[in-house]
N, C-alpha and C. Protein backbone atom coordinates (compact mmCIF):
# COMPACT_ATOMS: atom_id res chain seq x y z
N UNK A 1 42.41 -48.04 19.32
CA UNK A 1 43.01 -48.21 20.65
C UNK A 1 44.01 -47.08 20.94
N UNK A 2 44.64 -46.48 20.01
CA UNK A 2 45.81 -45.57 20.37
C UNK A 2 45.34 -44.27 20.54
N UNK A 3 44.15 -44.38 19.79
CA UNK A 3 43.53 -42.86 19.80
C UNK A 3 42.69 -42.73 21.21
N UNK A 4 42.68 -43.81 21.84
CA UNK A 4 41.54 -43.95 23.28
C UNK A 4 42.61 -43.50 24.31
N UNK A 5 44.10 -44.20 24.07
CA UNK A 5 45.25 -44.21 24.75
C UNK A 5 45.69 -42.72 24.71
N UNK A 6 45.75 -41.62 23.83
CA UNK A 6 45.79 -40.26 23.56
C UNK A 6 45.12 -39.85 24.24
N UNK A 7 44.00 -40.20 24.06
CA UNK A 7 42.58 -38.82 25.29
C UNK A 7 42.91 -39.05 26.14
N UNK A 8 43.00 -40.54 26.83
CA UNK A 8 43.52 -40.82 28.14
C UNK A 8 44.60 -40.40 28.72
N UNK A 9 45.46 -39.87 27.85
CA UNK A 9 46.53 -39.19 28.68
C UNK A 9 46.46 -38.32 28.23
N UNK A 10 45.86 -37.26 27.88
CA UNK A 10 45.23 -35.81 27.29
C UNK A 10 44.90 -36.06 28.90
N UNK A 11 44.11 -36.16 29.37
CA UNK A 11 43.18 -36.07 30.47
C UNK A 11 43.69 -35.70 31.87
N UNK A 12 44.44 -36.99 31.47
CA UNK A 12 45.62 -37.05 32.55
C UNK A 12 46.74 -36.11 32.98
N UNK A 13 47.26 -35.40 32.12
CA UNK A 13 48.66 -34.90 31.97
C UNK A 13 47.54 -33.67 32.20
N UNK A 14 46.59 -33.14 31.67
CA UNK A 14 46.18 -31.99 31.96
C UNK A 14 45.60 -31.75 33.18
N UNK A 15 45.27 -33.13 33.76
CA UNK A 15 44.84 -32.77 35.13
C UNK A 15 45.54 -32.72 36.12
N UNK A 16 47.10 -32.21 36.29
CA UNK A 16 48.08 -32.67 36.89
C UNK A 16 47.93 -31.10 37.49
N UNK A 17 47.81 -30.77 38.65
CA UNK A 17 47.55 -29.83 39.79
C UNK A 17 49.23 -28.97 40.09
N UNK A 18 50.08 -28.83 39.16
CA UNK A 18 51.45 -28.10 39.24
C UNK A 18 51.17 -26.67 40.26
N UNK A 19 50.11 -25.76 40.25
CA UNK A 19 49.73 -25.14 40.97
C UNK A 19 49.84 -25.44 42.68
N UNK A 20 49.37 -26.17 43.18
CA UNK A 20 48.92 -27.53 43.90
C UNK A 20 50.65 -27.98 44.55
N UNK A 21 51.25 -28.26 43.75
CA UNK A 21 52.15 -29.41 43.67
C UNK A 21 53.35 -28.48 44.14
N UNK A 22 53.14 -27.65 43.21
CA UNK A 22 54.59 -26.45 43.60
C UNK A 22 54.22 -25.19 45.23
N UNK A 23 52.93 -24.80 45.35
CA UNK A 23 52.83 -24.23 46.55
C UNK A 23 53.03 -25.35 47.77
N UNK A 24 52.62 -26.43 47.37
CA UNK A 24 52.80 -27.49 48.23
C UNK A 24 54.41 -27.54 48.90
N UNK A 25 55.29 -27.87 48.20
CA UNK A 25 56.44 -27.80 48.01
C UNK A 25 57.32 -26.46 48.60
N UNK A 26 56.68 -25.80 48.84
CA UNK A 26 56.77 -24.58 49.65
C UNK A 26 55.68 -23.89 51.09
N UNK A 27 55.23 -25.21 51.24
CA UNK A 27 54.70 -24.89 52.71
C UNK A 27 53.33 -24.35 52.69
N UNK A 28 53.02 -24.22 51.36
CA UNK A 28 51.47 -23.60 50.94
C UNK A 28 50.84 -24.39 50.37
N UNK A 29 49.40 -24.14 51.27
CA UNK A 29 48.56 -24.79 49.72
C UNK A 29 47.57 -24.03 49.17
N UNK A 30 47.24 -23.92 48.07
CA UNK A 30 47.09 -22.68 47.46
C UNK A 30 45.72 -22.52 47.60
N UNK A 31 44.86 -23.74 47.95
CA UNK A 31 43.60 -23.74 48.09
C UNK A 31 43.01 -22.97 49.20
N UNK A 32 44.02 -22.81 50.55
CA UNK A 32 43.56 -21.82 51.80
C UNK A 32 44.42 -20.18 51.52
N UNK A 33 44.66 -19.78 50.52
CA UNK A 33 45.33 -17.86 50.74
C UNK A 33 44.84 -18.18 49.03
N UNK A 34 44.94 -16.58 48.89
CA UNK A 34 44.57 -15.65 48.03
C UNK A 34 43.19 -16.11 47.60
N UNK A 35 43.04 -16.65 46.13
CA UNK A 35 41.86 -16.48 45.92
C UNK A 35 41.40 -18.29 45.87
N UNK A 36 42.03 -18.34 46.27
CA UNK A 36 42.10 -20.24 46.66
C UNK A 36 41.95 -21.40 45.71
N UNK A 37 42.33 -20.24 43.94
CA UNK A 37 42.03 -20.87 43.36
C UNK A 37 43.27 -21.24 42.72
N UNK A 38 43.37 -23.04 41.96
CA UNK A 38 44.55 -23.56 41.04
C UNK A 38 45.19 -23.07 40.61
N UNK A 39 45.74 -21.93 40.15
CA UNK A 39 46.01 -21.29 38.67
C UNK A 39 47.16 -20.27 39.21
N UNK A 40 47.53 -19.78 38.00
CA UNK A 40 48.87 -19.60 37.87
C UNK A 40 48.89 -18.02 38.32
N UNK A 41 47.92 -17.20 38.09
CA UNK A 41 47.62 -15.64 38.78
C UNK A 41 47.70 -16.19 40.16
N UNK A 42 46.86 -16.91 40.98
CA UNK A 42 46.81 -16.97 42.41
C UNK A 42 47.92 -17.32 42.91
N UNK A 43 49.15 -18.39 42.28
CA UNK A 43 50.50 -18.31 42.26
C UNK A 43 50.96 -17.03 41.97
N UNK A 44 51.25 -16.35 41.30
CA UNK A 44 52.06 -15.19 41.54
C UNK A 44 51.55 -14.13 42.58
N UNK A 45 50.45 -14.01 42.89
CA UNK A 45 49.96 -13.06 43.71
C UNK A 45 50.25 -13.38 45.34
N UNK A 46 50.55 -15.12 45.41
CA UNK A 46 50.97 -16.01 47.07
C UNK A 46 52.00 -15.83 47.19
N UNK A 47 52.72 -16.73 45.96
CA UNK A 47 54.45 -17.08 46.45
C UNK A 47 55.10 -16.20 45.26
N UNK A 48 54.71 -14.95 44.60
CA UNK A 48 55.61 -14.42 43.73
C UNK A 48 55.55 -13.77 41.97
N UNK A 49 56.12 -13.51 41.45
CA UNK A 49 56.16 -13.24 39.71
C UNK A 49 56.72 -14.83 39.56
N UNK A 50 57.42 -15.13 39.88
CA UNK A 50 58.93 -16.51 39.15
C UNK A 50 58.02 -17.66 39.12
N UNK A 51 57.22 -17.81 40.38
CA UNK A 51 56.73 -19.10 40.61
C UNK A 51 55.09 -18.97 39.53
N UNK A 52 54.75 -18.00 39.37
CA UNK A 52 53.38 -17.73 38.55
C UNK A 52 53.74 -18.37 37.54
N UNK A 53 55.12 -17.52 37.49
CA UNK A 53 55.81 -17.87 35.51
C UNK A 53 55.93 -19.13 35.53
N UNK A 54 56.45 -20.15 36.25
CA UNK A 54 56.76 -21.20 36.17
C UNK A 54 55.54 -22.06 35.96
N UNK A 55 54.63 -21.91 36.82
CA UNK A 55 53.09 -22.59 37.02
C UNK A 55 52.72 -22.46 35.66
N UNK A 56 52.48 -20.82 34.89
CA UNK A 56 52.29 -20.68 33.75
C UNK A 56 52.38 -21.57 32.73
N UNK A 57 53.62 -21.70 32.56
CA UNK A 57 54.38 -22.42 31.91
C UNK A 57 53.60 -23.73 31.52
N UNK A 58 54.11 -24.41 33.07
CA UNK A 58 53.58 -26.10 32.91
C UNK A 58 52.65 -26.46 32.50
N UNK A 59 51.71 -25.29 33.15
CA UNK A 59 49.77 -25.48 32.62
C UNK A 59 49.58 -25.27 31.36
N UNK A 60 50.71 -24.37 30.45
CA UNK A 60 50.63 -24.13 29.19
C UNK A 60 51.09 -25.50 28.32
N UNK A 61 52.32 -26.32 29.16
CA UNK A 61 53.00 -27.04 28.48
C UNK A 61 52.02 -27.98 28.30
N UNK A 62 51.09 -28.60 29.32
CA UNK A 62 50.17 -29.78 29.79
C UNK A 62 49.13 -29.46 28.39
N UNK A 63 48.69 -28.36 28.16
CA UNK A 63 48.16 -28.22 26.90
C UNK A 63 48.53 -28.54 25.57
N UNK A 64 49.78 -27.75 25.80
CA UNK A 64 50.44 -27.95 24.15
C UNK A 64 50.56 -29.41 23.93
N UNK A 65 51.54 -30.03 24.77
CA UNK A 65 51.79 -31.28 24.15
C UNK A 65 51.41 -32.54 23.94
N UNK A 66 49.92 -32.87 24.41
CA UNK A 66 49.42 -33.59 24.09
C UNK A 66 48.71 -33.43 22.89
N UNK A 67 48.20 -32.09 22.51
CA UNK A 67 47.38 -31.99 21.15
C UNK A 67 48.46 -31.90 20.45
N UNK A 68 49.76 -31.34 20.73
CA UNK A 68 50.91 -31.43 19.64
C UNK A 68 51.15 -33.02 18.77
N UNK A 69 50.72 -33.53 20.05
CA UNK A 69 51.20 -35.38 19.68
C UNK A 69 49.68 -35.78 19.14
N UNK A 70 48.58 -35.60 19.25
CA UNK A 70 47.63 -35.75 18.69
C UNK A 70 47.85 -35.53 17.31
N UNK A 71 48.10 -33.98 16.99
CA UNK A 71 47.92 -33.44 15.85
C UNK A 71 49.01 -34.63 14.75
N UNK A 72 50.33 -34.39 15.54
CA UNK A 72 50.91 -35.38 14.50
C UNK A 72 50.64 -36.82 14.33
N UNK A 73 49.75 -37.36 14.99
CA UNK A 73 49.37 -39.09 14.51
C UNK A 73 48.38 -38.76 14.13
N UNK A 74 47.10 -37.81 14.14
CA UNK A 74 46.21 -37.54 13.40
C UNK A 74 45.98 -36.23 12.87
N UNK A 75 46.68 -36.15 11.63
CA UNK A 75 47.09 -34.74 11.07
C UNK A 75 45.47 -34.01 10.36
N UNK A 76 44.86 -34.87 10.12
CA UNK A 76 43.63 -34.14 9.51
C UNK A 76 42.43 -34.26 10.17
N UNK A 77 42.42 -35.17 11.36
CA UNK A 77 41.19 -34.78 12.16
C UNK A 77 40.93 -33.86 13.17
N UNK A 78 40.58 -32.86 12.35
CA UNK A 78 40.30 -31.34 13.08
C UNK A 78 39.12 -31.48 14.12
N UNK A 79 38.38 -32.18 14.40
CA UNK A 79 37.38 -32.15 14.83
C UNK A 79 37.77 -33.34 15.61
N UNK A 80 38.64 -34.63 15.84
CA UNK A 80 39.79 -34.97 17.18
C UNK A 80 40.00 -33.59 17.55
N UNK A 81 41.28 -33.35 16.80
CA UNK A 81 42.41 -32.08 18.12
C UNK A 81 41.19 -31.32 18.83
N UNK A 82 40.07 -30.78 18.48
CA UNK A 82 39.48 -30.10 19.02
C UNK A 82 38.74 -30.60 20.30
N UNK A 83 38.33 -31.77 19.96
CA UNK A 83 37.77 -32.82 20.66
C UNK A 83 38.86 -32.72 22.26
N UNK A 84 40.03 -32.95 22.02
CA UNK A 84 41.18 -33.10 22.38
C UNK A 84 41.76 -31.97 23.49
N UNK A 85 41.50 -31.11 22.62
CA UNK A 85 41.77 -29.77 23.06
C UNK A 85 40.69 -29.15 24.40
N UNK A 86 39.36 -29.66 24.33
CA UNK A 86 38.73 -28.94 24.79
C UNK A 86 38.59 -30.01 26.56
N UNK A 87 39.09 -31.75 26.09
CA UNK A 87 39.44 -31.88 27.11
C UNK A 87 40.59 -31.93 27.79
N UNK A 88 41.49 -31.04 27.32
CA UNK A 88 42.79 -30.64 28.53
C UNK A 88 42.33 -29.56 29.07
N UNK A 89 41.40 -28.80 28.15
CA UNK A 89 40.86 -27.71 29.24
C UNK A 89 40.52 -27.85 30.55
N UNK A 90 39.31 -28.68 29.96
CA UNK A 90 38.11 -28.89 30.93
C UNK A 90 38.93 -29.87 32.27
N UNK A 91 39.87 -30.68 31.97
CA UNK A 91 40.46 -31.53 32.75
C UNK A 91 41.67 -30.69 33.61
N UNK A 92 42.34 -29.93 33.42
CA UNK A 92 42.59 -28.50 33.89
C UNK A 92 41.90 -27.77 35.54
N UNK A 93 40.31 -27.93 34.65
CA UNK A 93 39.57 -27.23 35.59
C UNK A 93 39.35 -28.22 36.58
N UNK A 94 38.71 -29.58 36.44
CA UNK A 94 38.01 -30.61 36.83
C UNK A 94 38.80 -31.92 37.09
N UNK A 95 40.34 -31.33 37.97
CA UNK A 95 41.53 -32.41 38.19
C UNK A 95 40.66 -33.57 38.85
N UNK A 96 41.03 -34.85 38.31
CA UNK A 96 40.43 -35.94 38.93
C UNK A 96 41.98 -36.12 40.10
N UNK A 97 43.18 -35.47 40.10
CA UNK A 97 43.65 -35.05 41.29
C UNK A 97 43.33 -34.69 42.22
N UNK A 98 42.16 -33.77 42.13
CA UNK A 98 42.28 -32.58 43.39
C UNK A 98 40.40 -32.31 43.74
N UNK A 99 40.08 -33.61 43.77
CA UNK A 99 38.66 -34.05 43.67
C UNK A 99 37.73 -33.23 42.92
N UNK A 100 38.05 -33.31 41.55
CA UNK A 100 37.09 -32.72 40.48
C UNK A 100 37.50 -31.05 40.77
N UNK A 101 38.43 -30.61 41.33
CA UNK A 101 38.29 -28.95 41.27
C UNK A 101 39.57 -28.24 40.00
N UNK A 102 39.71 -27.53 40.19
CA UNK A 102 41.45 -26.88 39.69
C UNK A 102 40.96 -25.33 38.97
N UNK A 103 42.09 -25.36 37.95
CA UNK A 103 41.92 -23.87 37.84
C UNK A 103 41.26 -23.29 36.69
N UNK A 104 41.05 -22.56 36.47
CA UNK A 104 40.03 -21.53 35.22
C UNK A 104 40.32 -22.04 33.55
N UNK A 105 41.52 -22.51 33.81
CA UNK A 105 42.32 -22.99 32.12
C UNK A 105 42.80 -22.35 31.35
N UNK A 106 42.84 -20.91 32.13
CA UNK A 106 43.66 -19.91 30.55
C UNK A 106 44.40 -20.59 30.07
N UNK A 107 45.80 -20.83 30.79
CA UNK A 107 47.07 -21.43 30.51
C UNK A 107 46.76 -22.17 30.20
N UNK A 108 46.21 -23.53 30.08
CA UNK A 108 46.02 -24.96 29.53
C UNK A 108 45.33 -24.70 27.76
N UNK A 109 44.84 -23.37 28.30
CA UNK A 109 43.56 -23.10 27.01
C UNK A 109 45.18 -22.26 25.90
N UNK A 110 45.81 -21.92 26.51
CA UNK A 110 47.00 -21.08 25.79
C UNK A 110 47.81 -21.72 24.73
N UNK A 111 48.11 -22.91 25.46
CA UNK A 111 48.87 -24.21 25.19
C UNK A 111 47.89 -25.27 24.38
N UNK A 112 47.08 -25.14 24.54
CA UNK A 112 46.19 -25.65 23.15
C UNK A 112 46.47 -25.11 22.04
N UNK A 113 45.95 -24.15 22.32
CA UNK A 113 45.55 -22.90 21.02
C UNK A 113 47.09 -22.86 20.25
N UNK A 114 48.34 -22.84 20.60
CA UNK A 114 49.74 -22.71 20.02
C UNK A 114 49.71 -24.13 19.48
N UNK A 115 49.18 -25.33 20.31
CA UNK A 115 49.13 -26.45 19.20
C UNK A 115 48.26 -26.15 17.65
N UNK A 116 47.27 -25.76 18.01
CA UNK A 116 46.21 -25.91 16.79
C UNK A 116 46.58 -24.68 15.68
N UNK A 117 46.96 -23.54 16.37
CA UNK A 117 47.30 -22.50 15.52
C UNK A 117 47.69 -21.30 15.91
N UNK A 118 49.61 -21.49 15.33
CA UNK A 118 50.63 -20.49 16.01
C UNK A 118 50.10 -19.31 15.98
N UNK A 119 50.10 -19.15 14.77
CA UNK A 119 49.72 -17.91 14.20
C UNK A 119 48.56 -16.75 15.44
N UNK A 120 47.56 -17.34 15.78
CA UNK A 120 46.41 -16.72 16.59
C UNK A 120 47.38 -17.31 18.13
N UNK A 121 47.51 -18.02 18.86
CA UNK A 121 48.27 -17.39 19.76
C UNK A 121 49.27 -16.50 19.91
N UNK A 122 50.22 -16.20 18.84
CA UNK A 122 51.19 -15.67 19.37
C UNK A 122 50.45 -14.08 19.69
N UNK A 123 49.50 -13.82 18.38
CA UNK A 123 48.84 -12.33 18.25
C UNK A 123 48.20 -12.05 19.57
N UNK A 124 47.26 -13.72 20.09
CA UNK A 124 46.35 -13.74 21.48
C UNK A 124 47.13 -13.21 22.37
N UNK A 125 48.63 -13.70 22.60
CA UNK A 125 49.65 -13.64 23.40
C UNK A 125 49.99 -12.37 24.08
N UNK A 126 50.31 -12.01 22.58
CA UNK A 126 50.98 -10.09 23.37
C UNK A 126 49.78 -9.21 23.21
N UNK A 127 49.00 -9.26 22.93
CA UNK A 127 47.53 -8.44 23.26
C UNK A 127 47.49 -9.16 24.73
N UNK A 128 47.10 -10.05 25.31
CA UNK A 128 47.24 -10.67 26.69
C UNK A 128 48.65 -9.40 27.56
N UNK A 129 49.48 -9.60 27.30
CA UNK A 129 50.33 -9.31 27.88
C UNK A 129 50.30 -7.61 28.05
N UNK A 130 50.04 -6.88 26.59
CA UNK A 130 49.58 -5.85 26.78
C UNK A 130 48.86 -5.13 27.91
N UNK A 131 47.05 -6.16 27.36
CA UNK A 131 46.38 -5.77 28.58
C UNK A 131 46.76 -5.63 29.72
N UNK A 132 47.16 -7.28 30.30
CA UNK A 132 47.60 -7.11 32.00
C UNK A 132 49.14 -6.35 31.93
N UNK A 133 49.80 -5.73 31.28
CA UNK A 133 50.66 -4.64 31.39
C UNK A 133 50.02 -3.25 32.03
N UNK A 134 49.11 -2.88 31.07
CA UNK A 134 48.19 -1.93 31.17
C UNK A 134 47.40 -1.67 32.44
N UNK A 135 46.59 -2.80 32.47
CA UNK A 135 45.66 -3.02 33.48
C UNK A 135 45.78 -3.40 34.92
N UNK A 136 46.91 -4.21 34.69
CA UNK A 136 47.33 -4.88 35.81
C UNK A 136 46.44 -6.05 36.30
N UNK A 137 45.48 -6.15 34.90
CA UNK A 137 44.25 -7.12 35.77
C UNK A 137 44.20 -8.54 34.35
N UNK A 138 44.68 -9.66 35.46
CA UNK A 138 44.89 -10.85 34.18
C UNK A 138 43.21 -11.41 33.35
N UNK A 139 42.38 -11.03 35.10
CA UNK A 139 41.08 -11.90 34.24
C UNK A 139 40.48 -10.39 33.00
N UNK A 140 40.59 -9.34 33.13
CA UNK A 140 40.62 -8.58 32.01
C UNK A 140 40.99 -9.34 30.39
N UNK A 141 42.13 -9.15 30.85
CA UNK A 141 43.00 -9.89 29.62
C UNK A 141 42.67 -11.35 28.89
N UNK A 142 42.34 -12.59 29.72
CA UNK A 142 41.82 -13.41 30.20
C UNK A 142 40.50 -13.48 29.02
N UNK A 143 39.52 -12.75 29.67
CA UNK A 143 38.53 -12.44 28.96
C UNK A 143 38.18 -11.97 27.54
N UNK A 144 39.00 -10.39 27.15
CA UNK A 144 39.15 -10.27 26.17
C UNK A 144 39.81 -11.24 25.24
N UNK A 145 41.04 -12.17 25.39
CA UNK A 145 41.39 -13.05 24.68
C UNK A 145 40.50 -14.21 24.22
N UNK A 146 39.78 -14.51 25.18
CA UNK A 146 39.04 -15.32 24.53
C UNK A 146 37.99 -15.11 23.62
N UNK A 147 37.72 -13.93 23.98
CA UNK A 147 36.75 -13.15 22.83
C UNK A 147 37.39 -13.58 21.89
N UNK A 148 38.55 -12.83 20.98
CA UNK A 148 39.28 -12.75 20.28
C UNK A 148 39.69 -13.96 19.37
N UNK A 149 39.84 -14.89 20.34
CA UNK A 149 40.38 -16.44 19.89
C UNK A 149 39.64 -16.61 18.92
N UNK A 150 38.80 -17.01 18.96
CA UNK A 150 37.67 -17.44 17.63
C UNK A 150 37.96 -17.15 16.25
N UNK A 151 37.13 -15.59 16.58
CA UNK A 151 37.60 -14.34 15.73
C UNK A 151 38.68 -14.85 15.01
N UNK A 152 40.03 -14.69 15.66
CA UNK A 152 41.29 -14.36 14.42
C UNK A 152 41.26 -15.68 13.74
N UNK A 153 41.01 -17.11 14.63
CA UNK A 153 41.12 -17.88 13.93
C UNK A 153 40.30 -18.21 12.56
N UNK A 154 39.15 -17.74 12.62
CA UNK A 154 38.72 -17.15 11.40
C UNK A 154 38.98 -16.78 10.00
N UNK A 155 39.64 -15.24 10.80
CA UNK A 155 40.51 -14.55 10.06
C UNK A 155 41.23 -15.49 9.75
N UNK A 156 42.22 -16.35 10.07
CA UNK A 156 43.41 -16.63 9.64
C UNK A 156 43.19 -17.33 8.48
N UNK A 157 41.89 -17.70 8.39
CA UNK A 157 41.32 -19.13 7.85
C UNK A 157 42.06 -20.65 8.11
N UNK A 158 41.95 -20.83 9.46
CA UNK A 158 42.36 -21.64 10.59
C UNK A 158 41.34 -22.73 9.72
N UNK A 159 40.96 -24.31 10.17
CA UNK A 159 40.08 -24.75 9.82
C UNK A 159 38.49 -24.53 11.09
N UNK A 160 37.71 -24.81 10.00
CA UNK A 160 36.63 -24.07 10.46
C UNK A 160 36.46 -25.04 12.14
N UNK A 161 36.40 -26.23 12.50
CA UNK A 161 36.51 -26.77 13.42
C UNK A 161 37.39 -26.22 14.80
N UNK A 162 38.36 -25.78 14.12
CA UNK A 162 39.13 -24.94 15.12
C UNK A 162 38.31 -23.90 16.13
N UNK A 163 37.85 -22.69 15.24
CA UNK A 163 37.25 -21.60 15.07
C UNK A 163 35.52 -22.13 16.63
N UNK A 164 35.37 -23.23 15.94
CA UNK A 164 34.21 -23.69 16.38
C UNK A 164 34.64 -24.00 18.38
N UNK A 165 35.27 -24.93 18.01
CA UNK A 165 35.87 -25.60 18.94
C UNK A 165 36.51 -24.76 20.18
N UNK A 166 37.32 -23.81 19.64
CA UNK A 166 37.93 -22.73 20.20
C UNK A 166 36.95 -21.71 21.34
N UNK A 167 35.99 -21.80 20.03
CA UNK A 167 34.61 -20.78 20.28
C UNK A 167 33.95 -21.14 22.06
N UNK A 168 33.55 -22.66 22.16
CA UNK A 168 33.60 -23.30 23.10
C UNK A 168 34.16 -23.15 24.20
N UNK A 169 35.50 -24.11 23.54
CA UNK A 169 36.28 -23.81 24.57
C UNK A 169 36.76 -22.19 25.63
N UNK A 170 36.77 -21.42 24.63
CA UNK A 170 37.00 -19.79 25.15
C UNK A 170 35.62 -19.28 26.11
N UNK A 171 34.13 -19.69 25.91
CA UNK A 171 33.04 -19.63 26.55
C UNK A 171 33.67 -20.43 27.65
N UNK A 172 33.86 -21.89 27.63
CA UNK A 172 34.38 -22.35 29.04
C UNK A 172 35.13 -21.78 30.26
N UNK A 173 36.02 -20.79 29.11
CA UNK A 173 36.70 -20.56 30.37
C UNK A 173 36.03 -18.81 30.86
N UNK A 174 35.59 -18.40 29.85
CA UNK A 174 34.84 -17.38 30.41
C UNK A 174 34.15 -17.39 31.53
N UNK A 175 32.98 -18.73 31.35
CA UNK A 175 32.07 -19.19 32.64
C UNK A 175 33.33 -19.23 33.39
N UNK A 176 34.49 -19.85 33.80
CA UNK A 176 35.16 -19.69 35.15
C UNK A 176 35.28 -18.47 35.87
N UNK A 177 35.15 -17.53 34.75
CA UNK A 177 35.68 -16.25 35.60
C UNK A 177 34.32 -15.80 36.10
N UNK A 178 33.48 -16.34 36.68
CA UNK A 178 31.79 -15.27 37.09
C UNK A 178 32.37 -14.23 37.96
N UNK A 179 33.40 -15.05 38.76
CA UNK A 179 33.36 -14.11 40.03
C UNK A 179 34.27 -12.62 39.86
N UNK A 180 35.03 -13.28 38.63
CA UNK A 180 35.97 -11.78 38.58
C UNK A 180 35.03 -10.60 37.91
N UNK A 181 34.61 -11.63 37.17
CA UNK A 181 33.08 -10.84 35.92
C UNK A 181 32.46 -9.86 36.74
N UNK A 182 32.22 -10.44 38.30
CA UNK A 182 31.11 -9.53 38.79
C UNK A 182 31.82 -8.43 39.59
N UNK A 183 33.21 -8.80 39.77
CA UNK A 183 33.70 -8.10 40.66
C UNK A 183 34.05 -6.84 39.69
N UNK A 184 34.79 -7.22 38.81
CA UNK A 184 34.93 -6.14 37.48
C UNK A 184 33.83 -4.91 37.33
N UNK A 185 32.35 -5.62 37.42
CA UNK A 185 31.31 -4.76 37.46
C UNK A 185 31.13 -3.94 38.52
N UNK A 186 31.48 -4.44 39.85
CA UNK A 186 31.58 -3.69 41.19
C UNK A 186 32.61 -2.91 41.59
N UNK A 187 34.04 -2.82 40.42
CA UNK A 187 35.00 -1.93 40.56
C UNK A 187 35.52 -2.49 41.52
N UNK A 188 35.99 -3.81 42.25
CA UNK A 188 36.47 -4.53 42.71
C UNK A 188 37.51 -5.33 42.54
N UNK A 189 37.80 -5.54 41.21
CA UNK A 189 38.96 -6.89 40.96
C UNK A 189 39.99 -6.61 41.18
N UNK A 190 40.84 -7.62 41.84
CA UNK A 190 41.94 -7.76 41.95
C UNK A 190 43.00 -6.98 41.09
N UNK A 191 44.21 -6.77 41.24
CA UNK A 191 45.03 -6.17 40.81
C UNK A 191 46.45 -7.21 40.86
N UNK A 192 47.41 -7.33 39.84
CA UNK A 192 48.93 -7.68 39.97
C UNK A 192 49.56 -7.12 41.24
């Protein structure tokens, strides 16, 4: 029963539209300007850098702390947290808020990944930050990280479920990006 009570608010807390909630709150809704999508880039690019960061944040937090609280009542079922993990993503994308829509899940996917294993986010982190330093382009960054995710966790010798799970999950959010994917190819994408 407690473990049903966990997903259920895994689900929940990740499907919470802060994107949504905070342009709202400022006279916007994020679904009609920029790229009309949930997420925390289309926040900074509407209402700012501060408010991105902030969105960032929450969508990261909505991740972390439910698998954080997972992990500690069920410390060895790697194949739960993952379970776990892959639906704050997906619930992220597919707010039963905001009639099944929301945003891509980096951030939710960020805030997982620091639950399951510091070590490969923090490295995911500033390679992320690098890139869109560099580039100026987040789904770049975005992309390559998720490549990556797997990979180090690997390396780290993370447990293999992780690695797996991750693997997934990082394809998930890849499929969100088609449109930047193609635009990337057309010398088109967006810029910071």
């Amino acid at each position: 029963m407690l473990l049903v009570v966990l997903l259920i608010m895994t689900y929940f807390l990740a499907s919470i539209p802060f994107s949504l909630i905070i342009s709202r709150s400022r006279g916007i809704d994020l679904r009609t300007v920029g790229s009309g999508n949930l997420g925390a880039t289309n926040v900074g690019r509407v209402m700012g850098f501060k408010w991105g960061v902030l969105v960032f944040f929450l969508d990261w937090t909505k991740g972390f702390l439910p698998i954080t609280l997972l992990i500690a009542v069920y410390p060895f079922s790697y194949g739960l947290h993952v379970l776990a993990a892959f639906l704050a993503v997906f619930a992220h994308s597919f707010s039963v808020f905001v009639k099944f829509k929301g945003g891509k899940g980096a951030a939710t996917g960020l805030g997982v990944l620091a639950a399951l294993h510091l070590p490969t986010f923090l490295l995911v982190f500033m390679i992320g930050v690098a890139i869109i330093y560099f580039s100026r382009m987040v789904s770049v960054a975005t992309i390559v990280c998720c490549v990556l995710i797997p990979i180090f966790l690997v390396l780290f010798s993370a447990p293999m479920a992780y690695g797996v799970g991750m693997g997934v999950a990082s394809a998930f959010i890849i499929s969100r990006h088609k449109a930047n994917i193609l635009r990337l190819l057309k010398g088109t994408e967006n810029k910071l």
